[in-house]
C-alpha atoms as a PDB file:
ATOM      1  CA  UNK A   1     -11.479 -10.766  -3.356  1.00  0.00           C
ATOM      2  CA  UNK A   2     -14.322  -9.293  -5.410  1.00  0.00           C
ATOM      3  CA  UNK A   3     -14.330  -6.650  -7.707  1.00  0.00           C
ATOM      4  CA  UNK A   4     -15.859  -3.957  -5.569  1.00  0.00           C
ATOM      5  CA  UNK A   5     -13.087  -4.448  -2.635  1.00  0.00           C
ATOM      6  CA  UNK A   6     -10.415  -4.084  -5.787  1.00  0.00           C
ATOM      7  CA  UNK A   7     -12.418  -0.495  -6.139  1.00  0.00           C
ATOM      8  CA  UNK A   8     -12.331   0.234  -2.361  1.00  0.00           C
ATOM      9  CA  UNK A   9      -8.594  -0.407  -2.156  1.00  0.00           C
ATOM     10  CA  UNK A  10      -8.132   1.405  -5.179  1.00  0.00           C
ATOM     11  CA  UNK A  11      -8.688   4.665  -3.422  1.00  0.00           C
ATOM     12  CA  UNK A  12      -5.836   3.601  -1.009  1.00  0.00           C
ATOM     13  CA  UNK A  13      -2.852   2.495  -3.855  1.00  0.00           C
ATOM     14  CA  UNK A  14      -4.176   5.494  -5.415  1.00  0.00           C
ATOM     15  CA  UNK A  15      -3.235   8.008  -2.472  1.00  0.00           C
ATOM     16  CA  UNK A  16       0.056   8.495  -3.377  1.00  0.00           C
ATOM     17  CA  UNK A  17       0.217   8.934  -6.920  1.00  0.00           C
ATOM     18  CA  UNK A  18      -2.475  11.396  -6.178  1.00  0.00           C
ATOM     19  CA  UNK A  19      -0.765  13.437  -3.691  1.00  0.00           C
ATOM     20  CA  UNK A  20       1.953  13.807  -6.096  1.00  0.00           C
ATOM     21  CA  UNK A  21       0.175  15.082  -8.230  1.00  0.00           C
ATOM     22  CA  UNK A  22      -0.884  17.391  -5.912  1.00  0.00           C
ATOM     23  CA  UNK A  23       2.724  18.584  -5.597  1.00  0.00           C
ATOM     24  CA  UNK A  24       3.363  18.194  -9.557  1.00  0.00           C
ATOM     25  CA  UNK A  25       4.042  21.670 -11.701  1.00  0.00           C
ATOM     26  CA  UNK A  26       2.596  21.054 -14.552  1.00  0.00           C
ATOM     27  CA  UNK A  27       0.865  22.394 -17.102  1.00  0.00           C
ATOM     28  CA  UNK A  28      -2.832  22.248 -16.199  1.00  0.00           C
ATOM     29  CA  UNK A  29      -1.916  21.196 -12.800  1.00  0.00           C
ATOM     30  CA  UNK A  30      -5.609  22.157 -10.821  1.00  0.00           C
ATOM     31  CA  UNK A  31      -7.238  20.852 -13.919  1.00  0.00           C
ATOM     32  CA  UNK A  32      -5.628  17.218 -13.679  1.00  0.00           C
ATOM     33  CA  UNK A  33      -6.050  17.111 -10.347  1.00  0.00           C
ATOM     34  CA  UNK A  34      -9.374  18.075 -10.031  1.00  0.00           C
ATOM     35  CA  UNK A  35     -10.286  15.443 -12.447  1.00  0.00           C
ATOM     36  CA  UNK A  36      -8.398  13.032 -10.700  1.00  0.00           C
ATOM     37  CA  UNK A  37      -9.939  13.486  -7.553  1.00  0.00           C
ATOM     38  CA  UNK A  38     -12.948  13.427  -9.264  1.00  0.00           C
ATOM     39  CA  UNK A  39     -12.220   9.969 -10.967  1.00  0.00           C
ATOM     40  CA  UNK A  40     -11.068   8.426  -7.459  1.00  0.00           C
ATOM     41  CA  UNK A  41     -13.826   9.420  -5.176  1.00  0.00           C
ATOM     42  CA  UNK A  42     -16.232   8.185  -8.329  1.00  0.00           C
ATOM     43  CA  UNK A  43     -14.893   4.615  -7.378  1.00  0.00           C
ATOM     44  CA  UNK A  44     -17.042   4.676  -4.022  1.00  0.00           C
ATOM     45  CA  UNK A  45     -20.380   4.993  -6.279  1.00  0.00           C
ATOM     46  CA  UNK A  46     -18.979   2.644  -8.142  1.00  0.00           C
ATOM     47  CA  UNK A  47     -17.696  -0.147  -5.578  1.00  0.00           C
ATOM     48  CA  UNK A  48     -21.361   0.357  -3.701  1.00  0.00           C
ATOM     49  CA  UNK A  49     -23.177  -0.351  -7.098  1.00  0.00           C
ATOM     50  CA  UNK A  50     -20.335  -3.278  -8.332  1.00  0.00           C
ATOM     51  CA  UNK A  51     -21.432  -5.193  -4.562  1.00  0.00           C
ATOM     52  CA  UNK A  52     -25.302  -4.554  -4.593  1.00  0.00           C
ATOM     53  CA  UNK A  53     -25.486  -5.911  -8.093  1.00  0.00           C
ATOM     54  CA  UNK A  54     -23.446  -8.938  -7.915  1.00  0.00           C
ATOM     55  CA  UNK A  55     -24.666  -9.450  -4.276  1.00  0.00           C
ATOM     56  CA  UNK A  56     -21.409  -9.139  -3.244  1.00  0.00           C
ATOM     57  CA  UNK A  57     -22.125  -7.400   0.161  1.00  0.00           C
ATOM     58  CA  UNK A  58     -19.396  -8.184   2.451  1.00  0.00           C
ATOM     59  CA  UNK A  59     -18.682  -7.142   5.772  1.00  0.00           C
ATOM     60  CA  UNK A  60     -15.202  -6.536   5.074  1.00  0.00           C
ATOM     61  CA  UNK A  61     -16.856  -3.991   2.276  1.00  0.00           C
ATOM     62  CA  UNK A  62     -19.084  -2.480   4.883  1.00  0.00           C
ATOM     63  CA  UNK A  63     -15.514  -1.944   7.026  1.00  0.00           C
ATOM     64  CA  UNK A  64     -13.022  -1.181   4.624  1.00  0.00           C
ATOM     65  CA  UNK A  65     -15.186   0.793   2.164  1.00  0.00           C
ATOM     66  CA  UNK A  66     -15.515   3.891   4.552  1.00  0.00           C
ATOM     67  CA  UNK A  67     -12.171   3.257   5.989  1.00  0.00           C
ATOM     68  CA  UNK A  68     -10.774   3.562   2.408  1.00  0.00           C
ATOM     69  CA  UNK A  69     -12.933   7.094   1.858  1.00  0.00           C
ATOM     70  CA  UNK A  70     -11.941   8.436   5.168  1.00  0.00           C
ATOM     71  CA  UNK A  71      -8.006   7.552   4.707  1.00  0.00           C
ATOM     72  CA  UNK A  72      -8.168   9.606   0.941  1.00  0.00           C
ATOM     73  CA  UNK A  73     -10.806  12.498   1.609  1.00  0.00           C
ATOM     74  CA  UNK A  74      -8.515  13.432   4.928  1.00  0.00           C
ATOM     75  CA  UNK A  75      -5.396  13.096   3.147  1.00  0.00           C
ATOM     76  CA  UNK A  76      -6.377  15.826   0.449  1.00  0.00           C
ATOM     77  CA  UNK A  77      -7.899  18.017   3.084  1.00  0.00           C
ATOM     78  CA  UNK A  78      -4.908  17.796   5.041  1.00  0.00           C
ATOM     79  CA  UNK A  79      -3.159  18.755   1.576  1.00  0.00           C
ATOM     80  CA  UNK A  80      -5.469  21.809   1.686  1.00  0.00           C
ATOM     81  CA  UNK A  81      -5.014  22.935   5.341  1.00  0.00           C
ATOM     82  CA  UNK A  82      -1.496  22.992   4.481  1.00  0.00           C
ATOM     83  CA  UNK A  83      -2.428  25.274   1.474  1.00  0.00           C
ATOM     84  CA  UNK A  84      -4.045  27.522   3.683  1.00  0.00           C
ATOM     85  CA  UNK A  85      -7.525  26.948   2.480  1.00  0.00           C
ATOM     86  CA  UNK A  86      -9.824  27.529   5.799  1.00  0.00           C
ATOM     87  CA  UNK A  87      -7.808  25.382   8.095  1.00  0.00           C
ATOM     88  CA  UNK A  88     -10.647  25.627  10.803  1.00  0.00           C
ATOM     89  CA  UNK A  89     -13.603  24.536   8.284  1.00  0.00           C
ATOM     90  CA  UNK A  90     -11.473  21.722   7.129  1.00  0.00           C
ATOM     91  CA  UNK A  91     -10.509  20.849  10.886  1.00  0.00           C
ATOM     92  CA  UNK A  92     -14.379  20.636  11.853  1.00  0.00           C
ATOM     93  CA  UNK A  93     -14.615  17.909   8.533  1.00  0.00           C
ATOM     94  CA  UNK A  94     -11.575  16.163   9.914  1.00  0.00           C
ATOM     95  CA  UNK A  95     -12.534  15.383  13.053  1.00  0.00           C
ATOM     96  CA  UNK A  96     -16.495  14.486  12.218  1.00  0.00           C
ATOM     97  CA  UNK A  97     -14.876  11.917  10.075  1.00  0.00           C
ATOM     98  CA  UNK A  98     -12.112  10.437  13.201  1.00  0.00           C
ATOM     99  CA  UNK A  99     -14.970  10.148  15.268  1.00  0.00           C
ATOM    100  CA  UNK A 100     -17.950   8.403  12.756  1.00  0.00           C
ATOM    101  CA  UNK A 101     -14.840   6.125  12.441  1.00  0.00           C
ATOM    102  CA  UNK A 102     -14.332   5.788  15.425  1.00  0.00           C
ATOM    103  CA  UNK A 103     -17.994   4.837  16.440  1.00  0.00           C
ATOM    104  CA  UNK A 104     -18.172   2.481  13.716  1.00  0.00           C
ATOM    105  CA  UNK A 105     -15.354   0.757  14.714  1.00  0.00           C
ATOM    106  CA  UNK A 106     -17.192   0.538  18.808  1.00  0.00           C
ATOM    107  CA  UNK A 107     -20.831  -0.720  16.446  1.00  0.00           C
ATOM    108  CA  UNK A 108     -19.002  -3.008  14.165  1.00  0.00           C
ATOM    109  CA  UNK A 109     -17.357  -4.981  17.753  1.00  0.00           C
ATOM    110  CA  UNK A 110     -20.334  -4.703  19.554  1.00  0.00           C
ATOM    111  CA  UNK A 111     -22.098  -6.583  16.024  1.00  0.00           C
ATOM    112  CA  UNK A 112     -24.278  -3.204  15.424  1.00  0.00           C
ATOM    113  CA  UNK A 113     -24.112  -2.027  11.940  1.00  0.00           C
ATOM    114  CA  UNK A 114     -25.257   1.345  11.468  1.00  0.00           C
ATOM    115  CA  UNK A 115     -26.763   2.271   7.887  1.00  0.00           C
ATOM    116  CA  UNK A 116     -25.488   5.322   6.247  1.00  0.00           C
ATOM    117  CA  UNK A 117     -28.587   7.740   6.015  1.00  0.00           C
ATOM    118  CA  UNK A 118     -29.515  10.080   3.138  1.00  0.00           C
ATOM    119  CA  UNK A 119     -27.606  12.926   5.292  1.00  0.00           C
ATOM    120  CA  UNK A 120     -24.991  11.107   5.346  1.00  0.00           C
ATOM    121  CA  UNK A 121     -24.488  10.112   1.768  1.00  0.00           C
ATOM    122  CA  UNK A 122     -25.514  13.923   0.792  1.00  0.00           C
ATOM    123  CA  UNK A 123     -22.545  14.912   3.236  1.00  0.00           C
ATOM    124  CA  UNK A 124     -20.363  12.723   0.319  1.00  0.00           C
ATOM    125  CA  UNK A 125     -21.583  14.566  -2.638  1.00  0.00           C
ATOM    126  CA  UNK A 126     -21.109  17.850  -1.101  1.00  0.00           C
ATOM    127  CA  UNK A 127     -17.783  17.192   0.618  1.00  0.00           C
ATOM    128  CA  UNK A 128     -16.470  15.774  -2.280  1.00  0.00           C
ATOM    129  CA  UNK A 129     -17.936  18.361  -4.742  1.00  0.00           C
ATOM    130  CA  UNK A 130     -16.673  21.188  -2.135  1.00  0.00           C
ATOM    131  CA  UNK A 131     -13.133  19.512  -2.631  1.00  0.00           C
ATOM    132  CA  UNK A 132     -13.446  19.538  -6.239  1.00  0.00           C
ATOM    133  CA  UNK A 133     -14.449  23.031  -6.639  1.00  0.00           C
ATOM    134  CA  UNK A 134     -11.520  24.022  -4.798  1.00  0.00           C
ATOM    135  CA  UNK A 135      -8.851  21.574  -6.298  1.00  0.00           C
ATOM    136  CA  UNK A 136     -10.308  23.088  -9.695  1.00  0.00           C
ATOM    137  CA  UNK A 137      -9.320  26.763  -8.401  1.00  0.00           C
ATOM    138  CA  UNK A 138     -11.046  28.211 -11.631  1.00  0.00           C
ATOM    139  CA  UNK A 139     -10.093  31.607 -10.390  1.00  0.00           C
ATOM    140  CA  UNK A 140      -6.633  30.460 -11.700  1.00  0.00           C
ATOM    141  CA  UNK A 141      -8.354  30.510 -15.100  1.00  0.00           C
ATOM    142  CA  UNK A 142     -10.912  34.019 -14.645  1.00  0.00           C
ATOM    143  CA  UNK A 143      -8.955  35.920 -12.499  1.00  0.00           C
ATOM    144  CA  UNK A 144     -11.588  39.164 -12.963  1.00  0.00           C
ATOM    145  CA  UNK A 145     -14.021  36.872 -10.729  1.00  0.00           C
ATOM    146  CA  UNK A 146     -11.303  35.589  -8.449  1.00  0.00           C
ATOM    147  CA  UNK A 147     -13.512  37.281  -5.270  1.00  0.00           C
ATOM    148  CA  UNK A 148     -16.451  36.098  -6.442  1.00  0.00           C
ATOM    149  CA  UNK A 149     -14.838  32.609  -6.521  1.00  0.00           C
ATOM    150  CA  UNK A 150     -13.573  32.556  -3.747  1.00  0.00           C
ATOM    151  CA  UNK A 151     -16.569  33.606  -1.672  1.00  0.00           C
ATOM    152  CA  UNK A 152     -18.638  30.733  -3.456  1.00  0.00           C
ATOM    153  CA  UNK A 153     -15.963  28.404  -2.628  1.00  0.00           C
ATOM    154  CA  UNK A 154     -15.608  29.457   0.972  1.00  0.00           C
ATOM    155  CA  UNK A 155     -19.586  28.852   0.919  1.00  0.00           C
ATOM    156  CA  UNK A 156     -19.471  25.731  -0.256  1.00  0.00           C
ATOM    157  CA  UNK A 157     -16.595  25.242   2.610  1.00  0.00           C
ATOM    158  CA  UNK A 158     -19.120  26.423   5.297  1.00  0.00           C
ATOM    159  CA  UNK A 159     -22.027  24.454   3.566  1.00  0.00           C
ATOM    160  CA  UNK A 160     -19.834  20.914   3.711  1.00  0.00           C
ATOM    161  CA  UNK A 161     -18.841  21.712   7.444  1.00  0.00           C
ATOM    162  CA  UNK A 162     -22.379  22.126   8.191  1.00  0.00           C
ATOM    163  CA  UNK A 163     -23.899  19.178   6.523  1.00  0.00           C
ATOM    164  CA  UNK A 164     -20.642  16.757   7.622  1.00  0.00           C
ATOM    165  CA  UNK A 165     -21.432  18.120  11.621  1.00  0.00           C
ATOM    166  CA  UNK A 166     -25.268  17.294  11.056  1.00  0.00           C
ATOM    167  CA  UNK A 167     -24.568  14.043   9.545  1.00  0.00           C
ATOM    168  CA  UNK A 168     -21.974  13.061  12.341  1.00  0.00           C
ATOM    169  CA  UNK A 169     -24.520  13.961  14.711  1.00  0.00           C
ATOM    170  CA  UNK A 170     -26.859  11.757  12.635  1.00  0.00           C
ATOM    171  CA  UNK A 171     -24.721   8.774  13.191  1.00  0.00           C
ATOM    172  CA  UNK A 172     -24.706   9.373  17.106  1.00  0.00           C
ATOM    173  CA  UNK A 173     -28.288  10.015  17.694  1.00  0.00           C
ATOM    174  CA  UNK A 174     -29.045   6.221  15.474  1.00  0.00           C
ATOM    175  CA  UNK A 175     -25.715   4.601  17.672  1.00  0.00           C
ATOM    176  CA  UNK A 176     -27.440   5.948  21.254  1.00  0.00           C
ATOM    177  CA  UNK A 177     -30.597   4.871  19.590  1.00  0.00           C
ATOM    178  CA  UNK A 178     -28.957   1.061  19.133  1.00  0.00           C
ATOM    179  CA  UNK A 179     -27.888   1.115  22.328  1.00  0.00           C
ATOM    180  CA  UNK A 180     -23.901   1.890  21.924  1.00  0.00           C
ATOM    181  CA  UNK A 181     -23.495   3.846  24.773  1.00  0.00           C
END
Protein backbone atom coordinates (compact mmCIF):
# COMPACT_ATOMS: atom_id res chain seq x y z
CA UNK A 1 0.00 0.00 0.00
CA UNK A 2 1.47 3.40 -0.86
CA UNK A 3 1.89 6.26 1.12
CA UNK A 4 -0.98 8.33 -0.15
CA UNK A 5 -3.69 5.39 0.59
CA UNK A 6 -1.92 5.40 4.35
CA UNK A 7 -3.16 9.32 4.14
CA UNK A 8 -6.64 8.44 2.74
CA UNK A 9 -7.26 5.87 5.47
CA UNK A 10 -5.91 8.11 7.87
CA UNK A 11 -8.99 10.23 7.77
CA UNK A 12 -10.98 7.01 8.61
CA UNK A 13 -8.72 5.62 11.96
CA UNK A 14 -8.81 9.18 12.65
CA UNK A 15 -12.77 9.49 12.96
CA UNK A 16 -13.02 8.43 16.23
CA UNK A 17 -10.43 9.99 18.14
CA UNK A 18 -11.79 13.02 16.48
CA UNK A 19 -15.29 12.74 17.45
CA UNK A 20 -14.14 12.45 20.90
CA UNK A 21 -12.72 15.16 20.88
CA UNK A 22 -15.63 16.62 19.77
CA UNK A 23 -17.32 15.47 22.99
CA UNK A 24 -14.04 16.30 25.19
CA UNK A 25 -14.36 19.36 27.96
CA UNK A 26 -11.40 20.72 27.87
CA UNK A 27 -9.70 23.61 28.10
CA UNK A 28 -9.55 25.15 24.62
CA UNK A 29 -11.92 22.61 23.43
CA UNK A 30 -13.24 24.59 19.86
CA UNK A 31 -9.67 25.61 19.48
CA UNK A 32 -8.23 21.90 19.40
CA UNK A 33 -10.77 20.82 17.49
CA UNK A 34 -10.83 23.22 14.98
CA UNK A 35 -7.24 22.60 14.41
CA UNK A 36 -7.75 19.11 14.30
CA UNK A 37 -10.20 19.12 11.76
CA UNK A 38 -8.14 21.33 10.07
CA UNK A 39 -5.02 18.94 10.22
CA UNK A 40 -7.27 15.86 9.01
CA UNK A 41 -9.06 17.25 6.06
CA UNK A 42 -5.31 18.76 5.11
CA UNK A 43 -4.42 14.99 4.50
CA UNK A 44 -6.70 14.95 1.23
CA UNK A 45 -4.32 17.81 -0.34
CA UNK A 46 -1.84 15.97 0.82
CA UNK A 47 -2.66 12.21 -0.29
CA UNK A 48 -3.66 13.87 -3.96
CA UNK A 49 -0.13 15.56 -4.14
CA UNK A 50 1.85 12.27 -2.29
CA UNK A 51 0.09 10.02 -5.59
CA UNK A 52 0.60 12.59 -8.51
CA UNK A 53 4.21 12.95 -7.53
CA UNK A 54 5.28 9.49 -7.02
CA UNK A 55 2.89 8.42 -9.87
CA UNK A 56 1.17 6.52 -7.57
CA UNK A 57 -2.37 6.97 -9.10
CA UNK A 58 -4.39 4.06 -8.20
CA UNK A 59 -7.80 3.24 -8.77
CA UNK A 60 -8.32 2.09 -5.40
CA UNK A 61 -7.09 5.95 -4.57
CA UNK A 62 -9.54 7.33 -7.04
CA UNK A 63 -12.34 5.03 -4.92
CA UNK A 64 -11.36 5.15 -1.52
CA UNK A 65 -9.98 8.72 -1.46
CA UNK A 66 -13.53 10.37 -1.73
CA UNK A 67 -15.08 7.56 0.12
CA UNK A 68 -12.65 8.36 3.00
CA UNK A 69 -13.67 12.41 2.75
CA UNK A 70 -17.29 11.67 2.51
CA UNK A 71 -17.29 9.06 5.62
CA UNK A 72 -15.33 12.09 7.94
CA UNK A 73 -16.88 15.46 6.51
CA UNK A 74 -20.57 13.71 7.18
CA UNK A 75 -19.63 12.44 10.42
CA UNK A 76 -18.73 16.03 11.83
CA UNK A 77 -21.73 17.54 10.15
CA UNK A 78 -23.84 15.04 11.62
CA UNK A 79 -21.94 16.11 14.97
CA UNK A 80 -23.20 19.63 14.12
CA UNK A 81 -26.87 18.89 13.21
CA UNK A 82 -26.96 17.36 16.50
CA UNK A 83 -25.58 20.70 17.92
CA UNK A 84 -28.24 22.46 16.39
CA UNK A 85 -26.20 24.34 13.90
CA UNK A 86 -28.71 24.79 10.71
CA UNK A 87 -29.83 21.23 10.54
CA UNK A 88 -31.53 21.94 7.07
CA UNK A 89 -28.26 23.63 5.43
CA UNK A 90 -26.25 20.77 6.70
CA UNK A 91 -29.02 18.21 5.45
CA UNK A 92 -28.84 19.77 1.78
CA UNK A 93 -24.62 19.05 2.14
CA UNK A 94 -25.44 15.58 3.37
CA UNK A 95 -27.34 14.35 0.88
CA UNK A 96 -25.32 16.10 -2.29
CA UNK A 97 -22.53 14.07 -0.90
CA UNK A 98 -24.85 10.31 -0.60
CA UNK A 99 -25.74 10.87 -3.98
CA UNK A 100 -22.11 12.07 -5.87
CA UNK A 101 -21.28 8.79 -4.00
CA UNK A 102 -23.62 7.16 -5.07
CA UNK A 103 -23.13 8.02 -8.86
CA UNK A 104 -19.60 7.34 -8.59
CA UNK A 105 -20.07 4.15 -7.36
CA UNK A 106 -22.86 3.46 -10.81
CA UNK A 107 -19.48 5.33 -13.14
CA UNK A 108 -16.78 3.45 -11.42
CA UNK A 109 -18.96 -0.25 -12.42
CA UNK A 110 -19.92 0.89 -15.57
CA UNK A 111 -15.65 1.72 -16.06
CA UNK A 112 -16.54 5.67 -16.36
CA UNK A 113 -14.41 7.76 -14.22
CA UNK A 114 -15.62 11.11 -13.74
CA UNK A 115 -12.91 13.94 -13.00
CA UNK A 116 -13.52 16.18 -10.13
CA UNK A 117 -13.99 19.76 -11.70
CA UNK A 118 -12.74 23.10 -10.31
CA UNK A 119 -16.45 23.44 -8.73
CA UNK A 120 -16.07 20.63 -7.26
CA UNK A 121 -12.74 20.93 -5.57
CA UNK A 122 -13.81 24.73 -4.61
CA UNK A 123 -16.97 22.99 -2.96
CA UNK A 124 -13.89 21.23 -0.62
CA UNK A 125 -12.24 24.38 0.40
CA UNK A 126 -15.38 26.05 1.24
CA UNK A 127 -17.14 23.13 2.93
CA UNK A 128 -14.30 22.42 4.83
CA UNK A 129 -13.41 26.08 5.68
CA UNK A 130 -17.34 26.58 6.51
CA UNK A 131 -16.79 23.59 9.03
CA UNK A 132 -13.82 25.11 10.44
CA UNK A 133 -15.19 28.45 11.04
CA UNK A 134 -17.85 26.95 12.94
CA UNK A 135 -15.88 24.21 14.93
CA UNK A 136 -13.64 27.40 15.84
CA UNK A 137 -16.91 29.18 17.35
CA UNK A 138 -14.72 32.40 17.94
CA UNK A 139 -17.79 34.00 19.35
CA UNK A 140 -16.85 31.76 22.36
CA UNK A 141 -13.76 33.98 22.53
CA UNK A 142 -15.49 37.84 21.48
CA UNK A 143 -18.69 37.44 22.77
CA UNK A 144 -19.52 41.49 21.98
CA UNK A 145 -19.54 40.23 18.16
CA UNK A 146 -21.27 36.96 18.88
CA UNK A 147 -24.29 38.25 16.22
CA UNK A 148 -22.06 39.36 13.94
CA UNK A 149 -20.43 35.88 14.06
CA UNK A 150 -22.92 34.14 13.80
CA UNK A 151 -24.53 35.78 10.78
CA UNK A 152 -21.06 35.36 8.89
CA UNK A 153 -21.04 31.86 9.87
CA UNK A 154 -24.60 31.14 8.88
CA UNK A 155 -23.37 32.83 5.45
CA UNK A 156 -20.73 30.84 4.98
CA UNK A 157 -23.41 27.86 5.84
CA UNK A 158 -25.68 29.12 2.96
CA UNK A 159 -22.57 29.83 0.69
CA UNK A 160 -21.23 25.91 1.16
CA UNK A 161 -24.90 24.61 0.54
CA UNK A 162 -24.96 26.54 -2.54
CA UNK A 163 -21.67 25.74 -4.06
CA UNK A 164 -21.94 21.75 -2.76
CA UNK A 165 -25.75 21.73 -4.76
CA UNK A 166 -24.01 23.37 -7.92
CA UNK A 167 -21.16 21.08 -7.80
CA UNK A 168 -23.45 17.91 -7.32
CA UNK A 169 -25.30 19.09 -10.16
CA UNK A 170 -21.91 19.44 -11.90
CA UNK A 171 -21.19 15.82 -11.46
CA UNK A 172 -24.69 14.82 -13.03
CA UNK A 173 -24.74 17.02 -16.00
CA UNK A 174 -20.71 15.36 -16.94
CA UNK A 175 -22.32 11.53 -15.80
CA UNK A 176 -25.58 12.16 -18.37
CA UNK A 177 -22.96 13.65 -20.57
CA UNK A 178 -20.86 10.05 -20.37
CA UNK A 179 -23.71 8.34 -20.94
CA UNK A 180 -24.67 6.93 -17.23
CA UNK A 181 -28.13 7.15 -17.51
Amino acid sequence: MTLANHLTFARIYLLLPFLFLLQADVPYHNILTALAYLLIVSTDLLDGYIARKRNEVSLFGKVMDPVADKIFVISVLLFLIEKGISPWLITIIIIRELLVMGLRVVSIDKGVYITPSLLSKSKTFILNFTVFMVLLDLSRHFPQWQSIILSLTNILLILSALVVSLSGIDYFWKAAKKGLF
